[in-house]
N, C-alpha and C. Protein backbone atom coordinates (compact mmCIF):
# COMPACT_ATOMS: atom_id res chain seq x y z
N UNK A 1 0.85 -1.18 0.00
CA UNK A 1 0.00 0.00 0.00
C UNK A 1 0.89 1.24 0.00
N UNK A 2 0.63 1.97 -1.01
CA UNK A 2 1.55 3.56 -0.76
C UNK A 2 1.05 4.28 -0.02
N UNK A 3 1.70 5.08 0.96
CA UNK A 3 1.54 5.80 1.56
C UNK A 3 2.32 6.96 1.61
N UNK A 4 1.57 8.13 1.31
CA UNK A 4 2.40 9.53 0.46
C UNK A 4 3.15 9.99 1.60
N UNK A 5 2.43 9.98 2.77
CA UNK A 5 2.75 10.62 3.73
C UNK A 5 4.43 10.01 4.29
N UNK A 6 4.28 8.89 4.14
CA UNK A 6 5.16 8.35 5.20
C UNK A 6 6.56 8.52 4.11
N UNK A 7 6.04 8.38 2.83
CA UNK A 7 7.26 8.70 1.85
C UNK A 7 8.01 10.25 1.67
N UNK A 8 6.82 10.63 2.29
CA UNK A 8 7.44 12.62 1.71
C UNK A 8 8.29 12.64 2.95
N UNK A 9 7.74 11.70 4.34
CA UNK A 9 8.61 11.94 5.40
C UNK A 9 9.88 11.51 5.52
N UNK A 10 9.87 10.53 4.51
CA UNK A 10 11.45 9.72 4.59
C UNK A 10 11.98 10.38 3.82
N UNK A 11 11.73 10.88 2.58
CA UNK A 11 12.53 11.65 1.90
C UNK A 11 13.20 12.76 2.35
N UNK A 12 12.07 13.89 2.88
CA UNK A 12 13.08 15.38 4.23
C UNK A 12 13.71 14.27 5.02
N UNK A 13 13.47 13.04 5.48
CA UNK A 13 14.36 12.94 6.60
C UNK A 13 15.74 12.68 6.05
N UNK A 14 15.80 12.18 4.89
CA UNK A 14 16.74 12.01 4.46
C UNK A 14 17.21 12.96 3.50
N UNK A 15 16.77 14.08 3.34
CA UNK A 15 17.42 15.57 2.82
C UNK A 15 17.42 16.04 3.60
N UNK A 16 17.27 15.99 5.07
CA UNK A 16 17.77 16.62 6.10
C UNK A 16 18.81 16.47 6.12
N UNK A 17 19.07 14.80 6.00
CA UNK A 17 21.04 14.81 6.99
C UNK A 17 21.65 15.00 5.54
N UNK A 18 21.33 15.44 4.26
CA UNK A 18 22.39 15.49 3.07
C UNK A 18 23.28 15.88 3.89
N UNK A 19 24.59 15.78 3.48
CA UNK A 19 25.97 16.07 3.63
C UNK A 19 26.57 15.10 4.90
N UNK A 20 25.73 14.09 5.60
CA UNK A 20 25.93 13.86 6.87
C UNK A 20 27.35 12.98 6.32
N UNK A 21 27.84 12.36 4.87
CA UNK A 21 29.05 11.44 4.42
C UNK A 21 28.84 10.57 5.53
N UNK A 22 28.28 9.88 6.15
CA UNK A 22 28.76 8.74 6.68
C UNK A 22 26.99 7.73 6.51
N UNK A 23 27.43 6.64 5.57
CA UNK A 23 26.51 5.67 5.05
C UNK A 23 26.04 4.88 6.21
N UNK A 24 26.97 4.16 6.84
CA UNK A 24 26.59 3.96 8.49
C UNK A 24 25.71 4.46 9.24
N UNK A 25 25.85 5.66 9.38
CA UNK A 25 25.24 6.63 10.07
C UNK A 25 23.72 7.08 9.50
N UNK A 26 23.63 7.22 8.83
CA UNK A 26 22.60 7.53 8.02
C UNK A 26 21.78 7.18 8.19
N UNK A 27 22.07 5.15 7.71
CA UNK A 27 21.48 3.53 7.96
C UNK A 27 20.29 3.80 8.94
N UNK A 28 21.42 3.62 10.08
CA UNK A 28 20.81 3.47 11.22
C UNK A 28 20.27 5.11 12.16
N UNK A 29 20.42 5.55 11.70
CA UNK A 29 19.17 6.87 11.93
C UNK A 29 18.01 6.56 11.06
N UNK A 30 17.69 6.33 9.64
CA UNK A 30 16.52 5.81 9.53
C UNK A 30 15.94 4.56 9.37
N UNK A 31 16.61 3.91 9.68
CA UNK A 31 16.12 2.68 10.09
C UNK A 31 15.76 2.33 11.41
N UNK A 32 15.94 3.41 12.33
CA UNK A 32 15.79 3.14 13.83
C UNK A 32 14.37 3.81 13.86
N UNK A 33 14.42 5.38 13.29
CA UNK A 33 12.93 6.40 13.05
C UNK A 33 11.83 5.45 12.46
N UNK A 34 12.10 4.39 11.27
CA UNK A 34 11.18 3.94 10.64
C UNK A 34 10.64 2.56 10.99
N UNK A 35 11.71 1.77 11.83
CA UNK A 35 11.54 0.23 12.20
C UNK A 35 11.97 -0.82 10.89
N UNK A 36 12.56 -0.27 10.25
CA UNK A 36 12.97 -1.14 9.41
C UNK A 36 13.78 -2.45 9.11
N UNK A 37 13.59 -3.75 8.79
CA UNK A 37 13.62 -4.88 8.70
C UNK A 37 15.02 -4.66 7.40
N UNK A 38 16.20 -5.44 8.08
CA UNK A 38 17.26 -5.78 7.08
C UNK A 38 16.91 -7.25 6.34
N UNK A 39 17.09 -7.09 5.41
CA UNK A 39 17.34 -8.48 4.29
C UNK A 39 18.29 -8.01 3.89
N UNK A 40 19.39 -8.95 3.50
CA UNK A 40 20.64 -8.54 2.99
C UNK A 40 21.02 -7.10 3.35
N UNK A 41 20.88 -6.43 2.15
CA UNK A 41 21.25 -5.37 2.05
C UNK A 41 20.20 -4.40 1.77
N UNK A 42 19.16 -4.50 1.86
CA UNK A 42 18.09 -3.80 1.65
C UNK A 42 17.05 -3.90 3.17
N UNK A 43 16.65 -2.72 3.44
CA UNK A 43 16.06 -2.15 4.56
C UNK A 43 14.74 -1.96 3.76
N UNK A 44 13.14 -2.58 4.51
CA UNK A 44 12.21 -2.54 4.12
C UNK A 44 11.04 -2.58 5.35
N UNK A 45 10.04 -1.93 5.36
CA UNK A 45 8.76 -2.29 6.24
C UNK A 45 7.75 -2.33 4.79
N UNK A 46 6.42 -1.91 5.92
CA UNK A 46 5.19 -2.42 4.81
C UNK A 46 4.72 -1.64 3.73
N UNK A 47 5.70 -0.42 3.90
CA UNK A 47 5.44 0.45 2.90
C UNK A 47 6.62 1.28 1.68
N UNK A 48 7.53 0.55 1.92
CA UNK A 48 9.10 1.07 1.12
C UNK A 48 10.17 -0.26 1.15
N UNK A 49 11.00 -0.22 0.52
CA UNK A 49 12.05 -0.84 0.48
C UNK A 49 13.31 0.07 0.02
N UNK A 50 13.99 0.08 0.97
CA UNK A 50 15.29 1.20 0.30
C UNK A 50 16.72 0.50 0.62
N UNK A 51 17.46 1.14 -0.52
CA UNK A 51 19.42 0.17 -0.21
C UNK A 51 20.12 1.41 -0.09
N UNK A 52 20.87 1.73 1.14
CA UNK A 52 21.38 3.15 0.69
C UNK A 52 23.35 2.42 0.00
N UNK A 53 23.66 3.63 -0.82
CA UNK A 53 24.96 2.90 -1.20
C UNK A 53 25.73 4.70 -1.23
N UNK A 54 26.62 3.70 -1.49
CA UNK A 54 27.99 5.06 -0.95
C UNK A 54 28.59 5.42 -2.43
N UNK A 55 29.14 6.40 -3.14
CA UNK A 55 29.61 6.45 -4.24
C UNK A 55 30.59 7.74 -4.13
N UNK A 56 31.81 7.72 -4.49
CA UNK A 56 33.02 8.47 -4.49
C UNK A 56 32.59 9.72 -5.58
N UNK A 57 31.41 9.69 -5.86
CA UNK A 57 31.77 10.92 -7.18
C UNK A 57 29.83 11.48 -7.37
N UNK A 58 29.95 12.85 -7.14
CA UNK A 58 28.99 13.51 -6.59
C UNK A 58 27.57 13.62 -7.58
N UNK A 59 28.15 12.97 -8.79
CA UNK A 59 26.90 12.78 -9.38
C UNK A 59 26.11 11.66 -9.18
N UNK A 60 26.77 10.90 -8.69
CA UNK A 60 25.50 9.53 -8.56
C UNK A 60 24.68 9.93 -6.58
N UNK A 61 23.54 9.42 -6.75
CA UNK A 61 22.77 9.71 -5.48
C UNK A 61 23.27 8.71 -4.48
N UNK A 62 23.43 9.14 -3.19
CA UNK A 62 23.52 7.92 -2.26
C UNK A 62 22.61 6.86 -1.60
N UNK A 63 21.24 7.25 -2.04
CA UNK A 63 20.17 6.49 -1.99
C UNK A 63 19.46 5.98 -2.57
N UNK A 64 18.85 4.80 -2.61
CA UNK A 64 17.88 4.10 -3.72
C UNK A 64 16.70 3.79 -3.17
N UNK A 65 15.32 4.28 -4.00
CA UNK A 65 14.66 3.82 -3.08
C UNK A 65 13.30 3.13 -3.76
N UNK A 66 12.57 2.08 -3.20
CA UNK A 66 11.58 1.61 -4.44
C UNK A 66 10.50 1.23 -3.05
N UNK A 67 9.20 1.72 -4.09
CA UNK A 67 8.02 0.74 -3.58
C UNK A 67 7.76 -0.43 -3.34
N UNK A 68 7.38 -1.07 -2.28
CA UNK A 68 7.33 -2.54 -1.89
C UNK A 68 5.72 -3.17 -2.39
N UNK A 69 5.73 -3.88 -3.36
CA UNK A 69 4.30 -4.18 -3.84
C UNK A 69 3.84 -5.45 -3.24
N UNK A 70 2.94 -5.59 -3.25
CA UNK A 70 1.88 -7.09 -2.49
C UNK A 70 0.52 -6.68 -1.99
């Protein structure tokens, strides 16, 4: 189920800490705010699934993020 709300919130939360450089850190600030469930490498509850990744060169984004369907 999408839920706009909870997405517009993860997004400021996570253009809040832009610049925070530490992928670690990041992780687990929203994954602690949201309750989010690790599989591998991807962090998901009942309404998102996101992988954050780290990249040396300022054009690629440090976050990925996709709708969880079912």
């Amino acid at each position: 189920m999408y839920n706009k709300k909870m997405i517009n919130d993860l997004v400021g939360d996570i253009y809040a800490h832009n610049g925070i450089n530490d992928k670690s850190k990041l992780t687990s600030i929203i994954k602690d705010k949201y309750s989010l469930i690790k599989d591998r490498s991807v962090f998901f509850c009942d309404f998102f699934a996101i992988r954050f990744c780290k990249s040396n060169k300022l054009s690629y984004g440090n976050t990925v993020l996709a709708r969880v369907f079912g």
